[in-house]
Protein backbone atom coordinates (compact mmCIF):
# COMPACT_ATOMS: atom_id res chain seq x y z
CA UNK A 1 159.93 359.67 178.40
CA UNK A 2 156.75 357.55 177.93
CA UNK A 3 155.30 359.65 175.14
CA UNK A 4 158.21 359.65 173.45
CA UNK A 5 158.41 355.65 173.63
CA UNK A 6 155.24 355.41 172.49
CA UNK A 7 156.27 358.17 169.35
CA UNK A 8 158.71 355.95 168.23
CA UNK A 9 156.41 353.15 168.57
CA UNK A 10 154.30 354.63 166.41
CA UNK A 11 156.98 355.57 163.66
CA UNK A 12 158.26 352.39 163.47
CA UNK A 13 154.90 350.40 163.31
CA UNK A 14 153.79 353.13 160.48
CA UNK A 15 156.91 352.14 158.59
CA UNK A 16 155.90 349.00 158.60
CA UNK A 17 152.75 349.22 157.94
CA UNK A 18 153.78 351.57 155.41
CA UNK A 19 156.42 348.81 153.66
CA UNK A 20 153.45 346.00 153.70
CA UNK A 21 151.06 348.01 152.32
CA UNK A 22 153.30 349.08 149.61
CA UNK A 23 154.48 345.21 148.82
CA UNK A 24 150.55 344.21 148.54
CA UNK A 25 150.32 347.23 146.20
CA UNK A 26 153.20 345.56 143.97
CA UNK A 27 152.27 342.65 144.23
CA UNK A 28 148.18 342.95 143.47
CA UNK A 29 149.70 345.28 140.96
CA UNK A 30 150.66 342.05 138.75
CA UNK A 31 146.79 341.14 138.26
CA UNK A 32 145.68 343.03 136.24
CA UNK A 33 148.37 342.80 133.10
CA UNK A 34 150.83 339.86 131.92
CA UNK A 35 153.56 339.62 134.15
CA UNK A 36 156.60 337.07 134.83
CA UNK A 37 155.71 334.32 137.35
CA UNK A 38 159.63 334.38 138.04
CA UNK A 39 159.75 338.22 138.68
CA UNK A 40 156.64 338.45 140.54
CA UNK A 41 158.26 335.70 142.89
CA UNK A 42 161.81 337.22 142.82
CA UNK A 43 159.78 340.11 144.43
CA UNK A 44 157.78 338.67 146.86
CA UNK A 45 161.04 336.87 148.43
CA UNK A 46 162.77 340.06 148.34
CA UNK A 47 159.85 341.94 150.14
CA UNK A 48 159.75 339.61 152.66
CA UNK A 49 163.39 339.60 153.95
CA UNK A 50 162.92 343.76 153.87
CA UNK A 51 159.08 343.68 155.66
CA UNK A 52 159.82 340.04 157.65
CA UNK A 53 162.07 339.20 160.35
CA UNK A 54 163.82 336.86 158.55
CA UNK A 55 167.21 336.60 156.89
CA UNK A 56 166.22 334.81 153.94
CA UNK A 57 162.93 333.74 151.73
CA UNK A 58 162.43 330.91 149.11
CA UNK A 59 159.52 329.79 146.65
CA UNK A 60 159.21 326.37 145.15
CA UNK A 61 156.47 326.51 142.77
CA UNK A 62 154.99 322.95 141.46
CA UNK A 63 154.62 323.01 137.55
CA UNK A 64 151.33 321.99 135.82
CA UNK A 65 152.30 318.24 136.09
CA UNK A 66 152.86 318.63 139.32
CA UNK A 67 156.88 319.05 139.37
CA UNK A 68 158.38 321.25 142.34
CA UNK A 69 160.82 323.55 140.94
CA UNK A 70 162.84 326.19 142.36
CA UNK A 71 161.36 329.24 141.51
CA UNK A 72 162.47 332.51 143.71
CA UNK A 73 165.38 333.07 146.48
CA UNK A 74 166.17 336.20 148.12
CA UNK A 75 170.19 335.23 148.15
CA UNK A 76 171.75 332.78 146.49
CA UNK A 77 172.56 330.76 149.95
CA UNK A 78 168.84 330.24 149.84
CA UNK A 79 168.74 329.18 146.15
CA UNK A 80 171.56 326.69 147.17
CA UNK A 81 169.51 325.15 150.29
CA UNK A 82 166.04 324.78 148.32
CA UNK A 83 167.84 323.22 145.23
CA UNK A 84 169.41 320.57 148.33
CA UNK A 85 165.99 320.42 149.25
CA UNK A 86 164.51 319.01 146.50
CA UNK A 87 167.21 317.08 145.98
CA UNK A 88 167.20 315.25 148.99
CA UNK A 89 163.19 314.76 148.65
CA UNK A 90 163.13 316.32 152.48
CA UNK A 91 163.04 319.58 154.18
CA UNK A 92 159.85 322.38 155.55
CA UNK A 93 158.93 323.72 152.21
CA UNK A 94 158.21 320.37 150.15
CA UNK A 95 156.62 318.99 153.43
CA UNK A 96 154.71 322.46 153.48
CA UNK A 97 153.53 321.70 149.55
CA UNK A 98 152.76 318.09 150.35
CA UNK A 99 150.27 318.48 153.68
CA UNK A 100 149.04 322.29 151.89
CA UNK A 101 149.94 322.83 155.92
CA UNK A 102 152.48 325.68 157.25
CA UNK A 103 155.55 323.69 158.64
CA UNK A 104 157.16 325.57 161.51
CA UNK A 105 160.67 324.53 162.92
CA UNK A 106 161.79 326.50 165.76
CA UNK A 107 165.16 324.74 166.95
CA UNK A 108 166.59 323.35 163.67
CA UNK A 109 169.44 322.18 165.97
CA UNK A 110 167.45 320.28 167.90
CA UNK A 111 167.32 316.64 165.66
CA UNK A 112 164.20 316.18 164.21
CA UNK A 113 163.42 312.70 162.27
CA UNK A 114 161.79 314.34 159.67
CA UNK A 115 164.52 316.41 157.84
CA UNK A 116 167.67 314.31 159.10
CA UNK A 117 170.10 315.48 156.21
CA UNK A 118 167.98 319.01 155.13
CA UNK A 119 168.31 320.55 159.09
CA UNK A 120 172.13 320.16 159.15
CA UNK A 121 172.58 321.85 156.03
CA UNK A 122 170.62 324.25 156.83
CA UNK A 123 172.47 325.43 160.24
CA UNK A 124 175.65 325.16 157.98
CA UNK A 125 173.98 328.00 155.97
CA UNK A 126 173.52 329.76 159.07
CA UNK A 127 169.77 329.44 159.32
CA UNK A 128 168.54 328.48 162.79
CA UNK A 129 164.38 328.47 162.02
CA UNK A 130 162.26 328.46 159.38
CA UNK A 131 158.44 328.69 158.37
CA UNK A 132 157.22 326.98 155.88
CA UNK A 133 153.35 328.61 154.29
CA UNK A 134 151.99 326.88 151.64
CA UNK A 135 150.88 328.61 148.26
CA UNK A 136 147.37 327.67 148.33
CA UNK A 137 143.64 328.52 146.80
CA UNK A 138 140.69 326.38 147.99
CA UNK A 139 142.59 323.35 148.55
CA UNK A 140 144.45 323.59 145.59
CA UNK A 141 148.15 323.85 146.24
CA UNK A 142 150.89 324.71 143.81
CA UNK A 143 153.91 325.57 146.43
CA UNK A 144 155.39 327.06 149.35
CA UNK A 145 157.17 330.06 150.82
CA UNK A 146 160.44 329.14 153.02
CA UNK A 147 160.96 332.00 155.51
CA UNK A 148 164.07 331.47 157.03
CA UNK A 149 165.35 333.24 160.13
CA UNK A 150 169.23 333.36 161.90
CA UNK A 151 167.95 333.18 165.08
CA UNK A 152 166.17 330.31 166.76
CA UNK A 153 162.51 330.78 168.21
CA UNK A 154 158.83 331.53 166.81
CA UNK A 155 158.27 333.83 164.13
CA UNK A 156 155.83 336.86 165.33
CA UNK A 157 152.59 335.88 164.45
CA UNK A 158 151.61 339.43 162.83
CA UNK A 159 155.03 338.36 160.35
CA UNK A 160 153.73 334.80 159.86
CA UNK A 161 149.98 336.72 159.13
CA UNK A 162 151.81 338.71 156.85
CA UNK A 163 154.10 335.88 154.86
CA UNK A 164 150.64 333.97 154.05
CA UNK A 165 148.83 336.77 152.95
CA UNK A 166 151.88 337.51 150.63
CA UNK A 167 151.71 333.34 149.17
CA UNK A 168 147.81 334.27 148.59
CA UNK A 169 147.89 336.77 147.07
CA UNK A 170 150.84 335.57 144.74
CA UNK A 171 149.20 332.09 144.23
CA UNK A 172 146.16 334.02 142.81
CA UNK A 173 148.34 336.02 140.60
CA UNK A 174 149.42 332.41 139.44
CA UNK A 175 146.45 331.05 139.09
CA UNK A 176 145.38 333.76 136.90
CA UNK A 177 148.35 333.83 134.58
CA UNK A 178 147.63 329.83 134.01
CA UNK A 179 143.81 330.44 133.31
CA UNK A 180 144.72 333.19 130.73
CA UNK A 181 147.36 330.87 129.29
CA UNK A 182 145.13 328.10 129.19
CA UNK A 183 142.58 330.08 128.01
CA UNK A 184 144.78 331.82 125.05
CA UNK A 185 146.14 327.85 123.91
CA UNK A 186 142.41 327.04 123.76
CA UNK A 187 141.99 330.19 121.29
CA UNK A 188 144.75 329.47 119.22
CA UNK A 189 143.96 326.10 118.80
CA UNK A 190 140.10 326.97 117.61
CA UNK A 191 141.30 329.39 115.46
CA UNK A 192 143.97 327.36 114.28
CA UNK A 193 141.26 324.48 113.56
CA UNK A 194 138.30 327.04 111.91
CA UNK A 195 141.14 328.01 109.59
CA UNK A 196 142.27 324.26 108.17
């Protein structure tokens, strides 16, 4: 009986292993051609409700000026509560982007001062905990990951591991794209300027 336990043990922590690995394939996949910030974020939510144990993931992303937009959602309940969210100036994820701090919010029935009209709109979308990890590079952040769970309690800390390496690697993916942007306006603009 025990080597069997520890068989299927095995299995399913390969299959995991397996389904991370392959997300930080797809997603370090993205550096080295032009990709879509949107669809590289559309994936990364999406990967982490099927590799996280959480019911729902969300991304806002600041802009260049500094504006936090809604970027990714895994279901459209999430897009709903992060566009409340910003709205309402309040909630993990735009505390997450402000502090470049993960935010973590075990009991979001239990009242908490910081969030007093985000939390209850939350539980009405049937979310009972969430995890906030910013979207950082060297003390540079540009937004947050929402991982959002239906059960109340701590998020694993292997899964938590997991959901920041997933916002690193995706903020360097970001980072890049803006550099090569940058980089390509500055080009145009030269060549733009050698040829008046």
């Amino acid at each position: 009986m025990t080597d069997r336990c520890e068989r299927s043990r095995r299995t399913s922590c390969s299959a995991g292993c397996v389904s991370l690995v392959r997300t930080f394939v797809e997603l370090t996949d993205t550096l080295v051609d032009d990709f879509d910030v949107v669809e590289l974020l559309t994936v990364l939510t999406d990967r982490c409700v099927e590799v996280l144990d959480v019911a729902a993931a969300g991304i806002l992303l600041a802009s260049t000026d500094g504006t936090l937009r809604v970027v990714a959602s895994s279901n459209d309940a999430m897009r709903v509560l992060e566009l409340f969210e910003l709205q309402a100036e309040e909630g993990p994820c735009t505390e997450c982007y402000r502090t470049g701090i993960p935010v973590r919010k075990q009991q979001l029935a239990n009242p908490d001062p910081r969030w007093p009209r985000f939390a209850p709109r939350a539980l009405e979308a049937g979310f009972h905990s969430v995890h906030a990890l910013p979207m950082r590079l060297r003390g540079q952040t540009i937004g947050a990951l929402n991982l959002f769970r239906e059960t109340e309690g701590e998020l694993d800390e292997a899964d938590v591991m997991a959901g920041q390496a997933f916002a690193d690697v995706a903020t360097i993916a970001i980072l890049q794209h803006r550099a090569a942007a940058e980089a390509q306006a500055v080009n145009e603009q030269l060549t733009h300027a050698l040829n008046s």
